[in-house]
N, C-alpha and C. Protein backbone atom coordinates (compact mmCIF):
# COMPACT_ATOMS: atom_id res chain seq x y z
N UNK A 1 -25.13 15.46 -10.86
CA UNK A 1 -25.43 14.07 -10.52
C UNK A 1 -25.32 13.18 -11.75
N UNK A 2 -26.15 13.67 -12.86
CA UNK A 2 -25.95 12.87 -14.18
C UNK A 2 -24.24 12.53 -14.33
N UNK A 3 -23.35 13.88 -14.24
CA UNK A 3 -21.83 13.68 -14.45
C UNK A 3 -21.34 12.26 -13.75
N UNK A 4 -21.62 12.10 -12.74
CA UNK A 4 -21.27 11.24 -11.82
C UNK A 4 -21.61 9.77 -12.44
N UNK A 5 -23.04 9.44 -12.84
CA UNK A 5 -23.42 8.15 -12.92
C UNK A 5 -22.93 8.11 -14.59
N UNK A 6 -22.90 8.82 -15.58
CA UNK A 6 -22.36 8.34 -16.62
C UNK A 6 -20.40 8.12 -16.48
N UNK A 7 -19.88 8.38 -15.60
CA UNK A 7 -18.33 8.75 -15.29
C UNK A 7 -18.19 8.02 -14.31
N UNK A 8 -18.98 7.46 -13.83
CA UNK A 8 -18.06 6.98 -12.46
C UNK A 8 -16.97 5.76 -12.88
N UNK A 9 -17.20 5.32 -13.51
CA UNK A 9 -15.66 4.22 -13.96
C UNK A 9 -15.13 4.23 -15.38
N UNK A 10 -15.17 5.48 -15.56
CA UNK A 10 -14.02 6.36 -16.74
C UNK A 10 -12.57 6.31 -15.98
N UNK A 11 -11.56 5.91 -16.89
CA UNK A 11 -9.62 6.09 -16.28
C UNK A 11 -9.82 7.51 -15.77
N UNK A 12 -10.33 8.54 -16.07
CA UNK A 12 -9.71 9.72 -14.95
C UNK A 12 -10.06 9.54 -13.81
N UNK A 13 -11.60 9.25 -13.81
CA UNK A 13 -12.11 9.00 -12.30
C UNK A 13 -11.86 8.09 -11.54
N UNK A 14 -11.52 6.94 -12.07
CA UNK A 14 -10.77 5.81 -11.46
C UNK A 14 -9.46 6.34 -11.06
N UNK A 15 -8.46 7.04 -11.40
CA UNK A 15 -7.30 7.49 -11.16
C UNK A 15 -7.68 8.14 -10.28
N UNK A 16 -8.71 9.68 -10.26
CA UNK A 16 -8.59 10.26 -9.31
C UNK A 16 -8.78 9.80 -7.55
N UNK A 17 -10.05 8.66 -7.49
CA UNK A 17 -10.72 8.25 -6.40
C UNK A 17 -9.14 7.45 -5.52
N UNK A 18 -8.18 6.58 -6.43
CA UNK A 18 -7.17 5.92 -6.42
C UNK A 18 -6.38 7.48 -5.65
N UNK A 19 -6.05 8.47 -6.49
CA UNK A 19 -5.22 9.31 -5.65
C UNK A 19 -5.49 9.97 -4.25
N UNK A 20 -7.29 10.11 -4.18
CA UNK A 20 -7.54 10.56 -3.43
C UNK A 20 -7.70 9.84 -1.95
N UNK A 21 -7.87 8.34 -2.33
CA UNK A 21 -7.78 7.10 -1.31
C UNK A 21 -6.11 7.57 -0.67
N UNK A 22 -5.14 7.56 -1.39
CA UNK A 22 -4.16 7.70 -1.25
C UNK A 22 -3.65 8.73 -0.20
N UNK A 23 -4.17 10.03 -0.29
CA UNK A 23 -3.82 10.68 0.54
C UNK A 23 -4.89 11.09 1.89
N UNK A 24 -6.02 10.04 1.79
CA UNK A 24 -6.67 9.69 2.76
C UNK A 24 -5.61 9.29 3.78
N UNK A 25 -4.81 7.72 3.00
CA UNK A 25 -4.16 7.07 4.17
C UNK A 25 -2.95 7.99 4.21
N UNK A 26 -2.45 8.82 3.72
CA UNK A 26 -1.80 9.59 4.50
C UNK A 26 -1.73 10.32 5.42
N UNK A 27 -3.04 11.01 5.64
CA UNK A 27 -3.60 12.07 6.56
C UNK A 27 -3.98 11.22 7.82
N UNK A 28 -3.92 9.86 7.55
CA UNK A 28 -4.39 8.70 8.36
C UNK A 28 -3.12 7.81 8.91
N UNK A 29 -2.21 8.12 9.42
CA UNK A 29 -0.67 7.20 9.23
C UNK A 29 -0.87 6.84 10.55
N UNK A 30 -1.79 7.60 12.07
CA UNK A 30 -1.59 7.01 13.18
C UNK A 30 -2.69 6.02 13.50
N UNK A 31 -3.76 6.40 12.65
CA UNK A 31 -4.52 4.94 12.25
C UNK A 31 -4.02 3.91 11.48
N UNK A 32 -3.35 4.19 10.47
CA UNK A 32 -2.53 2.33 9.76
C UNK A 32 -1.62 2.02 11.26
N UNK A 33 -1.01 3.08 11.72
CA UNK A 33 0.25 2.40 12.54
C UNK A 33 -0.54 1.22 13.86
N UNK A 34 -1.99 2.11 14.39
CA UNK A 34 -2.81 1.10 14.75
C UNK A 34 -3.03 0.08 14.69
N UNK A 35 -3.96 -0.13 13.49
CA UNK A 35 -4.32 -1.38 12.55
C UNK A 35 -2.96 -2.43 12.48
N UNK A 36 -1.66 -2.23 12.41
CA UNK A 36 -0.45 -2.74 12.05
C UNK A 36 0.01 -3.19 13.94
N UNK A 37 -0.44 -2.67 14.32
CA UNK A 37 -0.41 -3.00 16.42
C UNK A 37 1.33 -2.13 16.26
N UNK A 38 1.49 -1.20 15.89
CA UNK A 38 2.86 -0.57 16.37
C UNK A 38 2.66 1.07 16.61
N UNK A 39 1.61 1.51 17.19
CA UNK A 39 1.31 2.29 17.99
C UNK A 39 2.39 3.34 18.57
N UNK A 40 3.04 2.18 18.89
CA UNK A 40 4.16 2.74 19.90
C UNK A 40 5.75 3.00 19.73
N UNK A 41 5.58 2.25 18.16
CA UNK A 41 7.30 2.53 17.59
C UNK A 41 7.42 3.84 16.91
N UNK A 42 7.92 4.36 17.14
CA UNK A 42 8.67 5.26 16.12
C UNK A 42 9.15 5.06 14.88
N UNK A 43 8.54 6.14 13.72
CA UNK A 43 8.29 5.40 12.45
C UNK A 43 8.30 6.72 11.60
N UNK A 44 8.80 6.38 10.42
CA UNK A 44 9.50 7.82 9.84
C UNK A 44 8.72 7.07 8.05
N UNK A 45 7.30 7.97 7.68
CA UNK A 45 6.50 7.70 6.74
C UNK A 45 6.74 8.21 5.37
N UNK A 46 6.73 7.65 4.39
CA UNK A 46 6.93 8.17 3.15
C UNK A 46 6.36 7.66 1.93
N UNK A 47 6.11 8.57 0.08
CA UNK A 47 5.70 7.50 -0.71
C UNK A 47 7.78 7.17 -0.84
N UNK A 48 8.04 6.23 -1.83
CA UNK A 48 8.92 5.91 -2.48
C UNK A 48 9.02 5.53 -3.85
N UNK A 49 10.23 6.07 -4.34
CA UNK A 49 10.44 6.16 -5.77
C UNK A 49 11.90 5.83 -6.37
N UNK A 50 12.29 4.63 -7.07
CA UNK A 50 13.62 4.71 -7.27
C UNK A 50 13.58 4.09 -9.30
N UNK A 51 14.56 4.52 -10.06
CA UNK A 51 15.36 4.11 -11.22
C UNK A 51 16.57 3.40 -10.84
N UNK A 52 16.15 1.68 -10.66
CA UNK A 52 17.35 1.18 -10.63
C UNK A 52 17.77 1.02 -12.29
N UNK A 53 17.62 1.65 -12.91
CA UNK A 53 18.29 1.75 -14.01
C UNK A 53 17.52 2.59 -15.20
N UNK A 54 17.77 2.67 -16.25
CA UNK A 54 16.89 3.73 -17.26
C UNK A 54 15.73 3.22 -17.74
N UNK A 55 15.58 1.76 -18.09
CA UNK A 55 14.14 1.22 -18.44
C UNK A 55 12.93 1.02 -17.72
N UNK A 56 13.45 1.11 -16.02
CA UNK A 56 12.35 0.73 -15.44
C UNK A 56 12.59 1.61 -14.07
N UNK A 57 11.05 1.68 -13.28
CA UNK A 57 11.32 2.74 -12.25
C UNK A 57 10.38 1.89 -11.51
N UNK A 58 10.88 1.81 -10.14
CA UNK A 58 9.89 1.40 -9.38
C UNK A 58 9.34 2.53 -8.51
N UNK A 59 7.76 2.37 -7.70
CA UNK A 59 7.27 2.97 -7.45
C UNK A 59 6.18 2.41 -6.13
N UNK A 60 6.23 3.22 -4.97
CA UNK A 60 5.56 2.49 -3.48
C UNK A 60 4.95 3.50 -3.22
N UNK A 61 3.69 3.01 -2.79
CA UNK A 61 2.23 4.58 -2.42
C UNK A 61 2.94 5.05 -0.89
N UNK A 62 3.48 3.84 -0.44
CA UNK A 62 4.25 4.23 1.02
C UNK A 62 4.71 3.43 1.79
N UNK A 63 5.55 3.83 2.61
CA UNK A 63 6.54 2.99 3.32
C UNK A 63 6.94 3.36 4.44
N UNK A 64 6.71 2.58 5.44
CA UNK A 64 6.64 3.00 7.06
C UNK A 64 8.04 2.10 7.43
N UNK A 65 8.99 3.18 7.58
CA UNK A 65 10.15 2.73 8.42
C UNK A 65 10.04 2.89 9.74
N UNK A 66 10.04 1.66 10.24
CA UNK A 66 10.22 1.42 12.02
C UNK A 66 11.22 1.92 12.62
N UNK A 67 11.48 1.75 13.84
CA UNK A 67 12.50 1.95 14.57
C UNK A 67 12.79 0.89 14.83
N UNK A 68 12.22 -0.27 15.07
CA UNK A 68 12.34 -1.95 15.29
C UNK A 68 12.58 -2.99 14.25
N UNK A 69 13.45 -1.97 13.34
CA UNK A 69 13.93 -2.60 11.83
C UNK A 69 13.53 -3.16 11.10
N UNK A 70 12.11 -2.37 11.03
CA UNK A 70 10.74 -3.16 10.28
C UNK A 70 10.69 -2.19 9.40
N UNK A 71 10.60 -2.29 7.75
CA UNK A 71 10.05 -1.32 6.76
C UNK A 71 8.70 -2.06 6.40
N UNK A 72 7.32 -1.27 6.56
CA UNK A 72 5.89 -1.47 6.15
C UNK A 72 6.49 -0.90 4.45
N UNK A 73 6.19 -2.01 3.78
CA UNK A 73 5.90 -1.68 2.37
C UNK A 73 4.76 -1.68 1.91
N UNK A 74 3.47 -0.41 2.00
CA UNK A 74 2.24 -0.79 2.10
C UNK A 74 1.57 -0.02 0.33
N UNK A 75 1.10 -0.93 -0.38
CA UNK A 75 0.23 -0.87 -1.96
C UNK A 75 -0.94 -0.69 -0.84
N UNK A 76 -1.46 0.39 -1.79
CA UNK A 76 -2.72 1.35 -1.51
C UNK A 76 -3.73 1.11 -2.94
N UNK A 77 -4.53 0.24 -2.51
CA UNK A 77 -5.79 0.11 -3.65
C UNK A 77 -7.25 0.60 -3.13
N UNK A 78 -7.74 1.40 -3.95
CA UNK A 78 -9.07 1.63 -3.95
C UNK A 78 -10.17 1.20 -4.78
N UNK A 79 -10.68 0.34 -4.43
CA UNK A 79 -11.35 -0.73 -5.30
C UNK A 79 -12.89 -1.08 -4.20
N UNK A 80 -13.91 -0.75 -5.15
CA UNK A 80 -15.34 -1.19 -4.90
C UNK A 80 -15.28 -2.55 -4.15
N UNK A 81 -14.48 -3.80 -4.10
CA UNK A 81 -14.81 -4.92 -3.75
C UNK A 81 -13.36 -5.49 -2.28
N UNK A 82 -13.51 -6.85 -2.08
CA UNK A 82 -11.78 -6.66 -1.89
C UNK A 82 -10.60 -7.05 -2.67
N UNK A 83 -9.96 -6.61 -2.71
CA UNK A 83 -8.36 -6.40 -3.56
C UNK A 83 -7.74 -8.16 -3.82
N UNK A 84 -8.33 -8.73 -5.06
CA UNK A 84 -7.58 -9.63 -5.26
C UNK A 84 -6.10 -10.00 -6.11
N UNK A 85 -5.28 -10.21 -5.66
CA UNK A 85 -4.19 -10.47 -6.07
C UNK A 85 -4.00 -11.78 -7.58
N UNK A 86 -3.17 -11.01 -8.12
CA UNK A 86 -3.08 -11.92 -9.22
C UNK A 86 -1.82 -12.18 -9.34
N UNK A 87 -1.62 -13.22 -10.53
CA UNK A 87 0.24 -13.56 -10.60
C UNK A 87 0.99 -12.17 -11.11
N UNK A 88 0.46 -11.56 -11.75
CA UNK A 88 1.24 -10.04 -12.45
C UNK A 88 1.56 -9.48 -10.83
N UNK A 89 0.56 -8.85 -9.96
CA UNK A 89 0.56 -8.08 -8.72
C UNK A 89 1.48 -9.11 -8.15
N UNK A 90 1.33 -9.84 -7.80
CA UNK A 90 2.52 -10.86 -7.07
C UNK A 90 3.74 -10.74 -7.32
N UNK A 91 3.82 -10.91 -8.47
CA UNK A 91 5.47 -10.84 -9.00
C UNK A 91 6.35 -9.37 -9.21
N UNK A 92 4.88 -8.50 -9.13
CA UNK A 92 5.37 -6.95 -8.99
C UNK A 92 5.99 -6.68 -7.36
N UNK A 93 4.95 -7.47 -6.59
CA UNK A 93 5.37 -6.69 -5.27
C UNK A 93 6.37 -7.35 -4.68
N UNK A 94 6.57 -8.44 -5.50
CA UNK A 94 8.42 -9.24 -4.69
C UNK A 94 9.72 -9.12 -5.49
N UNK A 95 9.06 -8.20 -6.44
CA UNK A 95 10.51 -7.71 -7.48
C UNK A 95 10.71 -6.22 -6.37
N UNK A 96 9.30 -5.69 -6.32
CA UNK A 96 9.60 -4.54 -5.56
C UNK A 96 10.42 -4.26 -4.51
N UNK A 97 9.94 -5.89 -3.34
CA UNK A 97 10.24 -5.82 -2.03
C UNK A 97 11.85 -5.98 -2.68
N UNK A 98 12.36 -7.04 -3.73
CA UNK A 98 13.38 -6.85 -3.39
C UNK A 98 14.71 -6.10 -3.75
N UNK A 99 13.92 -5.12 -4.45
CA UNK A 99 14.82 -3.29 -4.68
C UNK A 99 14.74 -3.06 -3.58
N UNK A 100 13.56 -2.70 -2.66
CA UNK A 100 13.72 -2.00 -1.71
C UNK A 100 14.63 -2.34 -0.63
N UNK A 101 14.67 -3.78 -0.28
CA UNK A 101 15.81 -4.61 0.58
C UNK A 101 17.23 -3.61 -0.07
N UNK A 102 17.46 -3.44 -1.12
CA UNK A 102 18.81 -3.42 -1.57
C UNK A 102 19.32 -1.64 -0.84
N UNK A 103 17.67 -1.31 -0.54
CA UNK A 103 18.49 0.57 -0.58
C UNK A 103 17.64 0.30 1.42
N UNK A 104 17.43 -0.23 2.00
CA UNK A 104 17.24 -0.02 3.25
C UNK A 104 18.39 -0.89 4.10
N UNK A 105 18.63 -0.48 5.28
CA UNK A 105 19.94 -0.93 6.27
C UNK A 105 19.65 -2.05 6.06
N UNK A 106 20.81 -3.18 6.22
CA UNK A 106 20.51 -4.80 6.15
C UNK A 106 19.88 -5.59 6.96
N UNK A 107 20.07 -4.75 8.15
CA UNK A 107 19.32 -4.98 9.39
C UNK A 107 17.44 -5.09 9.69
N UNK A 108 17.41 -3.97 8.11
CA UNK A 108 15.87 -4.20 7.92
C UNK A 108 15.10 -5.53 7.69
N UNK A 109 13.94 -6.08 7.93
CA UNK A 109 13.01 -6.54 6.86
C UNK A 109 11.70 -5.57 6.63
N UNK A 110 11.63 -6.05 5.38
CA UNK A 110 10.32 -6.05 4.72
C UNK A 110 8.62 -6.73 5.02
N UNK A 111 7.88 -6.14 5.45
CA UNK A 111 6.33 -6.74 5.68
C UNK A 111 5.73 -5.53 4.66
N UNK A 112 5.50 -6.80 3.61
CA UNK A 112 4.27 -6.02 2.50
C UNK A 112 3.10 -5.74 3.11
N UNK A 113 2.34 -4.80 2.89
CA UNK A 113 1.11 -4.46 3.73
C UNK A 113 0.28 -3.93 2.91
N UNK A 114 -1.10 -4.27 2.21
CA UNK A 114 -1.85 -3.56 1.54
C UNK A 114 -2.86 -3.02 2.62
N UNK A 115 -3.20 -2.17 2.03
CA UNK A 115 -4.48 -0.92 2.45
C UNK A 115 -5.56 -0.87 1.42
N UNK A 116 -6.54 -1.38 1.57
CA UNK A 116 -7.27 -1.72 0.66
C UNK A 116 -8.65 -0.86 0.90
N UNK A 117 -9.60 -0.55 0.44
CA UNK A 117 -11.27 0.08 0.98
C UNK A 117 -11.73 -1.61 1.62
N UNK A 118 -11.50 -2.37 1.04
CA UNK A 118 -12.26 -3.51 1.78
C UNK A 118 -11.96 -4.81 2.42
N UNK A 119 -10.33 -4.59 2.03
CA UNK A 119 -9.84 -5.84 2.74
C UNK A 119 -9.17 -6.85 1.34
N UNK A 120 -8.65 -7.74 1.61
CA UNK A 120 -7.81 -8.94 0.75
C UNK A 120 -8.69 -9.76 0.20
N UNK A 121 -8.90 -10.37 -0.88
CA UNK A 121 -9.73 -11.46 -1.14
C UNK A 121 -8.49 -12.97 -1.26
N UNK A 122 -8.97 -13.78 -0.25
CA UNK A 122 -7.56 -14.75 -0.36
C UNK A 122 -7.91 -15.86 -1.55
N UNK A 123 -6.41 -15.83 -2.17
CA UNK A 123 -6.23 -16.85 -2.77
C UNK A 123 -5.18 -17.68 -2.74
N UNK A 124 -4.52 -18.24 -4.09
CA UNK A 124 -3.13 -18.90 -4.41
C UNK A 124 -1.77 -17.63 -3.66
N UNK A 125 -2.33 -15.95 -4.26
CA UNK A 125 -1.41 -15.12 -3.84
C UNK A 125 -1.49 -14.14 -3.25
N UNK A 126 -2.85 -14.29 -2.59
CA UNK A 126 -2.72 -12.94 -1.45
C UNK A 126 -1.46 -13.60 -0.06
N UNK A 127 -1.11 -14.51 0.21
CA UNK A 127 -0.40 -15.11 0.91
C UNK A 127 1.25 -13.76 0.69
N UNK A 128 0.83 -13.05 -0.40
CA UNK A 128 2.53 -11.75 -0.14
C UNK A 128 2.33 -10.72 0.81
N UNK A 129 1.10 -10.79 1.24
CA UNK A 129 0.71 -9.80 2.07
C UNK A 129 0.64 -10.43 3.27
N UNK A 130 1.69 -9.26 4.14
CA UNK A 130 1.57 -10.30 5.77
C UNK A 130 0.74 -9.71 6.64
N UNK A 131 0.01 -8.46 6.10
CA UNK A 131 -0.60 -6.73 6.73
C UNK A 131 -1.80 -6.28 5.83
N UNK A 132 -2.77 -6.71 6.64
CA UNK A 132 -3.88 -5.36 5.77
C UNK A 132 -4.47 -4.48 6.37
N UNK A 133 -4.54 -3.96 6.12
CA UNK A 133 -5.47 -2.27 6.78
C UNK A 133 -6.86 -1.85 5.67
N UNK A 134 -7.86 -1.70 6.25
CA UNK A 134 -9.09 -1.05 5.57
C UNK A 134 -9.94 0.17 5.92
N UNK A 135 -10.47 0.54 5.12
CA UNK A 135 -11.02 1.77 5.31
C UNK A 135 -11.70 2.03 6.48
N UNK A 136 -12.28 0.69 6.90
CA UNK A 136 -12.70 0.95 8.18
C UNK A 136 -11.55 1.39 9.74
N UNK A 137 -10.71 0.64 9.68
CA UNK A 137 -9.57 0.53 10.03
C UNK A 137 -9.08 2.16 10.54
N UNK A 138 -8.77 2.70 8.94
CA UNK A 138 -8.65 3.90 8.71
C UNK A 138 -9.19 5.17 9.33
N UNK A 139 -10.82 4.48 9.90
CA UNK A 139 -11.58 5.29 10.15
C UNK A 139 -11.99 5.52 11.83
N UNK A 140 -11.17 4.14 12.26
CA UNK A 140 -11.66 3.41 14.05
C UNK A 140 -10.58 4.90 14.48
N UNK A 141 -11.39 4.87 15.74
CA UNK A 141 -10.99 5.91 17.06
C UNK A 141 -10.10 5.47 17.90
């Protein structure tokens, strides 16, 4: 117990709770597809990983390809409060969205979607997110 309250927001443990959120919502994909109201499409789930070149690599906790030519580009944060967006996160996730446009059919779009433990805190730039899903979410029957 002591381990816990002197560690709980040390970088490993923060990393780990972050990985382990992570494959929460994986084990959880017919609950986001819920939460997202597409229940009923057919949808082929994955993380994603690409080097559009040698300096830089981009990187997606996951990505729900539709059958209705919708790719869910969904950032997975695990965070005590809700997930506020800043200009850095902003400008990350529309450089992202638009690698990913370049390697999915043209026919696709993109809906950024965070998954958060508590939800969006809105500001100037949570407005990149058209989708959120929460732990509760995660958790409904």
């Amino acid at each position: 117990m002591d381990f816990w309250a002197r560690n709980v927001i040390s970088p490993p443990i923060v990393v780990w709770r972050g990985l382990a959120f992570e494959n929460v919502c994986f084990t959880h994909i017919p609950q986001i597809k819920k939460a997202l109201g597409i229940s009923g499409v057919i949808t082929r789930q994955s993380a994603w990983t690409k080097r559009p070149d040698e300096t830089e690599c981009v990187q997606e906790d996951l990505i729900i390809e539709r059958r209705d030519n919708v790719a869910n580009m969904c950032e997975i944060k695990f965070y005590s409060d809700d997930f506020s967006v800043d200009n850095d996160c902003y400008r990350t996730i529309l450089r992202r969205s638009r690698i990913l446009c370049d390697f999915l059919p043209k026919k696709m779009i993109v809906h950024n979607t965070l998954i958060a433990t508590f939800g969006l805190a809105y500001n100037a730039y949570s407005s990149i997110f058209s989708n959120v899903v929460t732990l509760e979410d995660l958790f409904s029957t």
